[in-house]
PDB file of N, CA and C in Angstrom:
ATOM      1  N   UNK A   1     -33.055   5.735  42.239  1.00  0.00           N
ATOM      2  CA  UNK A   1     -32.026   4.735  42.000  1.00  0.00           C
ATOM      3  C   UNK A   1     -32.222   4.030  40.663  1.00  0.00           C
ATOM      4  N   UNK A   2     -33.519   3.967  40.358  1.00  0.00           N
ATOM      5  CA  UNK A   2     -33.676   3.380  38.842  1.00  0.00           C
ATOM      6  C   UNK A   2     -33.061   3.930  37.794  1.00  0.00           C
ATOM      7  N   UNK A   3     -32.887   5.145  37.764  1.00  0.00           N
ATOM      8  CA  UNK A   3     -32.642   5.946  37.025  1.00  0.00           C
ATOM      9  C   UNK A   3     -30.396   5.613  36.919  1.00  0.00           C
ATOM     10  N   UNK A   4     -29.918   5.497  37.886  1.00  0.00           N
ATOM     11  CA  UNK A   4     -28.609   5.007  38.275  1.00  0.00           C
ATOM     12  C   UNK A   4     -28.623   3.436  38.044  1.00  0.00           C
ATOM     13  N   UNK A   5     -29.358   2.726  38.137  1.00  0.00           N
ATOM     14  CA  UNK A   5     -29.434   1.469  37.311  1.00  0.00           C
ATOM     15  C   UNK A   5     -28.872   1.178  36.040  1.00  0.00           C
ATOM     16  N   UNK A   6     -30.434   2.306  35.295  1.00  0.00           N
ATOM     17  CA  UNK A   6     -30.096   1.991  33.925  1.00  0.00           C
ATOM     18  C   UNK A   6     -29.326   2.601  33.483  1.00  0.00           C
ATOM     19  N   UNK A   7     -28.421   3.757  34.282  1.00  0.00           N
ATOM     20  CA  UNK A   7     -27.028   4.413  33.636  1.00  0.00           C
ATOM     21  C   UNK A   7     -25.970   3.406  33.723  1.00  0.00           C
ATOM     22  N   UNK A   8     -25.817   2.620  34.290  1.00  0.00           N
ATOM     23  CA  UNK A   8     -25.295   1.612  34.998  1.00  0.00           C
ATOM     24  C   UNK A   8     -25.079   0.667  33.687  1.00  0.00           C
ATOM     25  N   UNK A   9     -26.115   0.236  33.243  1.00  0.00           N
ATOM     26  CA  UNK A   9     -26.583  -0.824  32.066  1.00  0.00           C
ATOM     27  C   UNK A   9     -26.148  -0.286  31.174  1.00  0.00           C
ATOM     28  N   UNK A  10     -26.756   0.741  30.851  1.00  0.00           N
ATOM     29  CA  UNK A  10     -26.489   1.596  29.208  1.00  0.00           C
ATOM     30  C   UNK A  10     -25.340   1.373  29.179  1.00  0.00           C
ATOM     31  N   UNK A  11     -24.018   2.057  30.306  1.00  0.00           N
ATOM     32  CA  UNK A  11     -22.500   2.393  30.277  1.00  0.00           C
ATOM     33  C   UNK A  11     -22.077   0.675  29.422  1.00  0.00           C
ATOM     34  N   UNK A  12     -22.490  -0.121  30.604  1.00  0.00           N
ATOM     35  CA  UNK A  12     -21.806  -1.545  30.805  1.00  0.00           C
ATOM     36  C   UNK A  12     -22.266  -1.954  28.828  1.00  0.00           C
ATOM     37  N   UNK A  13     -23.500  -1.661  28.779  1.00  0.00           N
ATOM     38  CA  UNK A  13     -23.793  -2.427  26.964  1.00  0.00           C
ATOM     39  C   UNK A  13     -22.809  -1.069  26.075  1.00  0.00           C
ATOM     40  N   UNK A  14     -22.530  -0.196  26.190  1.00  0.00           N
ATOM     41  CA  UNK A  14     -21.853   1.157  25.069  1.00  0.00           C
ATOM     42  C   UNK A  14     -20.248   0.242  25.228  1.00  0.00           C
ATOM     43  N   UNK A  15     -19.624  -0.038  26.566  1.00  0.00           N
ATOM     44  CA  UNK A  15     -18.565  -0.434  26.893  1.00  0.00           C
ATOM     45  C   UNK A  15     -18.367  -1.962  25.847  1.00  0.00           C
ATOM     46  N   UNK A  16     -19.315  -2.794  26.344  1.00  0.00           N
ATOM     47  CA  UNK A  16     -19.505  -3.917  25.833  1.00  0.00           C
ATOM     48  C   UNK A  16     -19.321  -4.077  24.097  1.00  0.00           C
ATOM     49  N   UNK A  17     -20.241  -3.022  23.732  1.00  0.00           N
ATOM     50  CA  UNK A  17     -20.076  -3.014  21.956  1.00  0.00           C
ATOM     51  C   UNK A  17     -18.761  -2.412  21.510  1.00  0.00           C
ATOM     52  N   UNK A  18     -18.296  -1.112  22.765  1.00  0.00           N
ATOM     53  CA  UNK A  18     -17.102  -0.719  22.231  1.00  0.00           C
ATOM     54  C   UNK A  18     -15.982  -1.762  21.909  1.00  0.00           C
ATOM     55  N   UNK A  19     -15.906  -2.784  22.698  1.00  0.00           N
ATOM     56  CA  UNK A  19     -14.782  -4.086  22.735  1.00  0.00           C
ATOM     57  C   UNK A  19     -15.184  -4.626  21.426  1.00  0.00           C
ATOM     58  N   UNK A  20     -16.384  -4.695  21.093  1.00  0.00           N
ATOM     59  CA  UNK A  20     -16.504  -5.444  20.433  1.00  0.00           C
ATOM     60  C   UNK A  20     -16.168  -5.186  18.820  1.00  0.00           C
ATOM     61  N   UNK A  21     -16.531  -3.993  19.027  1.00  0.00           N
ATOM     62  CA  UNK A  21     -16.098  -2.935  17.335  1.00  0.00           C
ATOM     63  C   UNK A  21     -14.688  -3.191  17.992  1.00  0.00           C
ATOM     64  N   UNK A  22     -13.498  -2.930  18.512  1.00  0.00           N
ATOM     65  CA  UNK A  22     -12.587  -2.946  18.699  1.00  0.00           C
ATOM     66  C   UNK A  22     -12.034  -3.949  18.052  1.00  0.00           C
ATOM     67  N   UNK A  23     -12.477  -5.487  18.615  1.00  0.00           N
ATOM     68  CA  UNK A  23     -12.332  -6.911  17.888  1.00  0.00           C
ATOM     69  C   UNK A  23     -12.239  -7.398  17.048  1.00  0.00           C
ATOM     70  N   UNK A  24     -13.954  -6.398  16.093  1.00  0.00           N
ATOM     71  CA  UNK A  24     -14.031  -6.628  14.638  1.00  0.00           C
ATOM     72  C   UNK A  24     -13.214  -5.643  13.974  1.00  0.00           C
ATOM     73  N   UNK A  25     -12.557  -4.695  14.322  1.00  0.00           N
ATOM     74  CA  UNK A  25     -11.195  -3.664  13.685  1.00  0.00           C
ATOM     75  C   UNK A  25     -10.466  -4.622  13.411  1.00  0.00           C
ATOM     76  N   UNK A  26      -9.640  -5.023  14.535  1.00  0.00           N
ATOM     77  CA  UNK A  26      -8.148  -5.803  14.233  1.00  0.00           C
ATOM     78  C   UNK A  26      -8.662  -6.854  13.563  1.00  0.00           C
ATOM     79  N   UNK A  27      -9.632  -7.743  13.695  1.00  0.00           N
ATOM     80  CA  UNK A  27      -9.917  -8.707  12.858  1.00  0.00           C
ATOM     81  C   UNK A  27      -9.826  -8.012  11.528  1.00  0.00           C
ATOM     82  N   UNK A  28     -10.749  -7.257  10.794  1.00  0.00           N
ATOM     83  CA  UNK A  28     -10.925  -6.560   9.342  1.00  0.00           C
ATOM     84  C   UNK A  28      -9.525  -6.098   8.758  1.00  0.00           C
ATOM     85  N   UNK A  29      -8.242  -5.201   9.868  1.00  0.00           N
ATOM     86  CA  UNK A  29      -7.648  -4.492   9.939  1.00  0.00           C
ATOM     87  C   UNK A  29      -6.200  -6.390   9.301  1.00  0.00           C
ATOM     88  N   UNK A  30      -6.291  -6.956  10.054  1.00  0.00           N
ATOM     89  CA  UNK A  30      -5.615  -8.259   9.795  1.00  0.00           C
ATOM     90  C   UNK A  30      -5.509  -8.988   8.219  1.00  0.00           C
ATOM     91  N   UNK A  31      -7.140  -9.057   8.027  1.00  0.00           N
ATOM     92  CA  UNK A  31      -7.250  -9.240   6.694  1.00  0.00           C
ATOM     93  C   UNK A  31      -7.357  -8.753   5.578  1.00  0.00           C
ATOM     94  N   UNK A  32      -7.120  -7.219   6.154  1.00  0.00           N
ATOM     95  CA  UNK A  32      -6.744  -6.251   4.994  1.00  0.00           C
ATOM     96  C   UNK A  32      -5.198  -6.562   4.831  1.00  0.00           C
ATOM     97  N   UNK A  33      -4.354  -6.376   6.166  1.00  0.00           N
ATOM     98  CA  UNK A  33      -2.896  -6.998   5.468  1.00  0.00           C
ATOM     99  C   UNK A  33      -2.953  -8.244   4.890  1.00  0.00           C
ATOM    100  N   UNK A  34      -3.407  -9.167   4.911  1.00  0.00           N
ATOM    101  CA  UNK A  34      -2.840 -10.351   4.581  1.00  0.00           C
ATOM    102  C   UNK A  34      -3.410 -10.030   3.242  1.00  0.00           C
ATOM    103  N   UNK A  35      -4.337  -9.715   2.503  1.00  0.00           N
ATOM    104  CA  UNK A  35      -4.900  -9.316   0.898  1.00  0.00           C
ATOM    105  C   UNK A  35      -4.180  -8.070   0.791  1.00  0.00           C
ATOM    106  N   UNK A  36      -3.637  -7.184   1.201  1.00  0.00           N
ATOM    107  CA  UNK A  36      -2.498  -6.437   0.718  1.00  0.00           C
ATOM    108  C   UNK A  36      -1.343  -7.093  -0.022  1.00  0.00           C
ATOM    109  N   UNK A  37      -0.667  -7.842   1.344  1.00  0.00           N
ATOM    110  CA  UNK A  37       0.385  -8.754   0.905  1.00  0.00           C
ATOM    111  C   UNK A  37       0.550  -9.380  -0.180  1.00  0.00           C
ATOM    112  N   UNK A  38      -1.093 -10.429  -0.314  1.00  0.00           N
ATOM    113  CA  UNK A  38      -0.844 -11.177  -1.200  1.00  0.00           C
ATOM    114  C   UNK A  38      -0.833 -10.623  -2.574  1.00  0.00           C
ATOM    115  N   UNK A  39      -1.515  -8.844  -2.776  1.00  0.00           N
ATOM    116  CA  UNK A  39      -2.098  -8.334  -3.739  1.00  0.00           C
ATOM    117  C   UNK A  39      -0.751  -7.694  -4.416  1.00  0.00           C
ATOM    118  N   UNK A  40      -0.060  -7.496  -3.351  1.00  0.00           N
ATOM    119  CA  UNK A  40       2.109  -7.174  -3.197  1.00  0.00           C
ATOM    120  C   UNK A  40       2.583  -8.227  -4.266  1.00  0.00           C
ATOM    121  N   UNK A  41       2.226  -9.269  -3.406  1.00  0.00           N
ATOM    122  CA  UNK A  41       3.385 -10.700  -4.147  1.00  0.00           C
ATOM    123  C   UNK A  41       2.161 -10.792  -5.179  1.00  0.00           C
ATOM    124  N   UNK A  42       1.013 -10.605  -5.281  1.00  0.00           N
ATOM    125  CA  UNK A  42       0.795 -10.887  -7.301  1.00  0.00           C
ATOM    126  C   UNK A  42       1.546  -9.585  -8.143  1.00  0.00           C
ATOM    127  N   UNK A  43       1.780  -8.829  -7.843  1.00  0.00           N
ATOM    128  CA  UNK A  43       1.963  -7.482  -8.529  1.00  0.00           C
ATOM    129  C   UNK A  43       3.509  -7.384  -8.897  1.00  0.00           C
ATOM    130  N   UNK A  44       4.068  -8.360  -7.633  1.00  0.00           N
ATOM    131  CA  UNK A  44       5.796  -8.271  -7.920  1.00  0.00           C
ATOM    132  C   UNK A  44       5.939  -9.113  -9.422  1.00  0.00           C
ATOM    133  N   UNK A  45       4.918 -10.251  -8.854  1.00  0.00           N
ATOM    134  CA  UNK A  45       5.485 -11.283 -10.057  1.00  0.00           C
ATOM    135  C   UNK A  45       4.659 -11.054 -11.080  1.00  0.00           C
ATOM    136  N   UNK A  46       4.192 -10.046 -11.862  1.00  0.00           N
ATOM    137  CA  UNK A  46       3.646  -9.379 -12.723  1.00  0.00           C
ATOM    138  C   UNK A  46       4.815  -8.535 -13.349  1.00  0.00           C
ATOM    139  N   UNK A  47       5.279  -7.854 -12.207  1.00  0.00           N
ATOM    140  CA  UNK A  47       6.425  -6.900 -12.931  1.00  0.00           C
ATOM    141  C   UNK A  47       7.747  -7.850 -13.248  1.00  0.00           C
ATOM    142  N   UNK A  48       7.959  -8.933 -12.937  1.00  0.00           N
ATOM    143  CA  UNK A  48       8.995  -9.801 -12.907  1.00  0.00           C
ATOM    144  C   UNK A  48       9.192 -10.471 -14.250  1.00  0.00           C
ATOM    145  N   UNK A  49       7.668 -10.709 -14.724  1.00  0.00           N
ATOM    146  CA  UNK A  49       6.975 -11.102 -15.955  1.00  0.00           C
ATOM    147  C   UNK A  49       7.528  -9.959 -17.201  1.00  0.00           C
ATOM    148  N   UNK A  50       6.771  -8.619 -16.491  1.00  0.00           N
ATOM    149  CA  UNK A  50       6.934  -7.715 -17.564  1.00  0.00           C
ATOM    150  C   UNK A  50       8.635  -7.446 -17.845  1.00  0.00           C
ATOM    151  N   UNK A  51       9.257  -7.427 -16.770  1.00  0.00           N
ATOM    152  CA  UNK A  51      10.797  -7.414 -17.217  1.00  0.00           C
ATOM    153  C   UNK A  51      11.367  -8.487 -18.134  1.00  0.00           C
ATOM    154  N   UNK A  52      10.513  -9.640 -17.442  1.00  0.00           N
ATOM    155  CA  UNK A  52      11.875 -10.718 -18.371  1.00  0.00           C
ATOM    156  C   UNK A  52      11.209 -10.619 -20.322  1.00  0.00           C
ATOM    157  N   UNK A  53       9.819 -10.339 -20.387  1.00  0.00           N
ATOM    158  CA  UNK A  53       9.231 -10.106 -21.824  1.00  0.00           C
ATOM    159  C   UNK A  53      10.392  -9.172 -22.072  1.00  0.00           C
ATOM    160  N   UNK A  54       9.930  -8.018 -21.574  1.00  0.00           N
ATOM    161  CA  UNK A  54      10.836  -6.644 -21.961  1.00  0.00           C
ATOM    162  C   UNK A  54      12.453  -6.633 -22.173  1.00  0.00           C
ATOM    163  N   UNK A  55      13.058  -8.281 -21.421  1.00  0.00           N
ATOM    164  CA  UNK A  55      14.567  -7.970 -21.725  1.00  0.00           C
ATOM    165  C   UNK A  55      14.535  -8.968 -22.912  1.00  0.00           C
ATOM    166  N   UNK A  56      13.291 -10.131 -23.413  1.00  0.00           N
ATOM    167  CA  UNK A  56      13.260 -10.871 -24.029  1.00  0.00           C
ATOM    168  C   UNK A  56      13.742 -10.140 -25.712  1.00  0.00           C
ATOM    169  N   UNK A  57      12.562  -9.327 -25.915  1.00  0.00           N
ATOM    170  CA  UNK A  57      12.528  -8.087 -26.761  1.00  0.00           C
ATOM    171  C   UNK A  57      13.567  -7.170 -26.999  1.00  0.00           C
ATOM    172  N   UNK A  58      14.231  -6.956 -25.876  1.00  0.00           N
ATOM    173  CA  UNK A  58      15.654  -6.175 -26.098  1.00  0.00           C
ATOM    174  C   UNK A  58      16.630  -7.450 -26.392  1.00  0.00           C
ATOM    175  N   UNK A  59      16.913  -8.154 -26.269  1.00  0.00           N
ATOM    176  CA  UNK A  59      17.708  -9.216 -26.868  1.00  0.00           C
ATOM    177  C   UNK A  59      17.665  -9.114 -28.120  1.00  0.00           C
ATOM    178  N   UNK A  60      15.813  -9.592 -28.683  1.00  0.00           N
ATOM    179  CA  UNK A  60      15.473  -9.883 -30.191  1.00  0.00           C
ATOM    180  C   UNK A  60      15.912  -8.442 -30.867  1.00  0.00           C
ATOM    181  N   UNK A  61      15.827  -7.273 -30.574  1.00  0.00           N
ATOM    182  CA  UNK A  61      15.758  -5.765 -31.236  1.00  0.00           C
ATOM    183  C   UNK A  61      17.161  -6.155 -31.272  1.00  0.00           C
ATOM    184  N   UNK A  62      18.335  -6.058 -30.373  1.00  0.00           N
ATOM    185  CA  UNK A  62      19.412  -5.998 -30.304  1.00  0.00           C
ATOM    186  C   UNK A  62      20.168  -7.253 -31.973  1.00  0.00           C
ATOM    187  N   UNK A  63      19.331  -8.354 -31.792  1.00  0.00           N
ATOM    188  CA  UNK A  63      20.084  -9.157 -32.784  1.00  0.00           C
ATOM    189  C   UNK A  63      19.930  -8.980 -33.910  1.00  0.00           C
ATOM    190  N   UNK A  64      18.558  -8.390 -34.358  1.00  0.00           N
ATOM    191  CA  UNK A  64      18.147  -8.057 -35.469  1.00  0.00           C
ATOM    192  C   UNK A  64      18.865  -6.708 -36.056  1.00  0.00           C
ATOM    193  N   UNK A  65      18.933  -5.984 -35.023  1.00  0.00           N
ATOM    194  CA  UNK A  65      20.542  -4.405 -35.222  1.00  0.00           C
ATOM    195  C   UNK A  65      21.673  -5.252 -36.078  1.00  0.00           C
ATOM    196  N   UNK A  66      21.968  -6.128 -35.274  1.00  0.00           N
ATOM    197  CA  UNK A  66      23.611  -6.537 -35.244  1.00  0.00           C
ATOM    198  C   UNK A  66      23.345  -7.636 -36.960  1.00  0.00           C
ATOM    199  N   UNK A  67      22.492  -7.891 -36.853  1.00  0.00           N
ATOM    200  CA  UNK A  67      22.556  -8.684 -38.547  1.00  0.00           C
ATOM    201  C   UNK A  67      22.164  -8.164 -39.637  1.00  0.00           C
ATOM    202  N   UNK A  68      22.933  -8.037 -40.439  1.00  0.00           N
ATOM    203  CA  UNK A  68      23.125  -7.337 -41.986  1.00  0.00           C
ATOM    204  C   UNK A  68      21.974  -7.568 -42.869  1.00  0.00           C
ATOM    205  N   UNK A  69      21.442  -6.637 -43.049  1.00  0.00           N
ATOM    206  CA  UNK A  69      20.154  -6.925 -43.953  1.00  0.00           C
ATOM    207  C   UNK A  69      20.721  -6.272 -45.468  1.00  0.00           C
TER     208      UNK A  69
END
């Protein structure tokens, strides 16, 4: 019966850690989205940046065309 004991134990602690890696997943798995997200919204407003430079520049190219040198 000792032997069915500690199968008993082993199962119940393998079970036990399995929950527990489970826990620390969605936890890790959570704060990988939320630093995704935020890594999203720095990157949008980076490109938002690079557009308005880039239409800034097409304005200036455009006026400098249009005036008579």
């Amino acid at each position: 019966m000792d032997i069915i004991d500690t199968l008993e134990e082993r199962i119940a602690q393998l079970v036990s850690r399995l929950k527990s890696l489970e826990e620390e997943n969605k936890s890790l798995k959570a704060l990988m989205d939320q630093e995704n997200a935020s890594m999203k919204e720095a990157l949008e407003q980076e490109r938002q940046k690079k557009d308005a430079v880039l239409s800034r520049v097409d304005q200036l190219l455009k006026k400098l065309q249009e005036e008579p040198i």
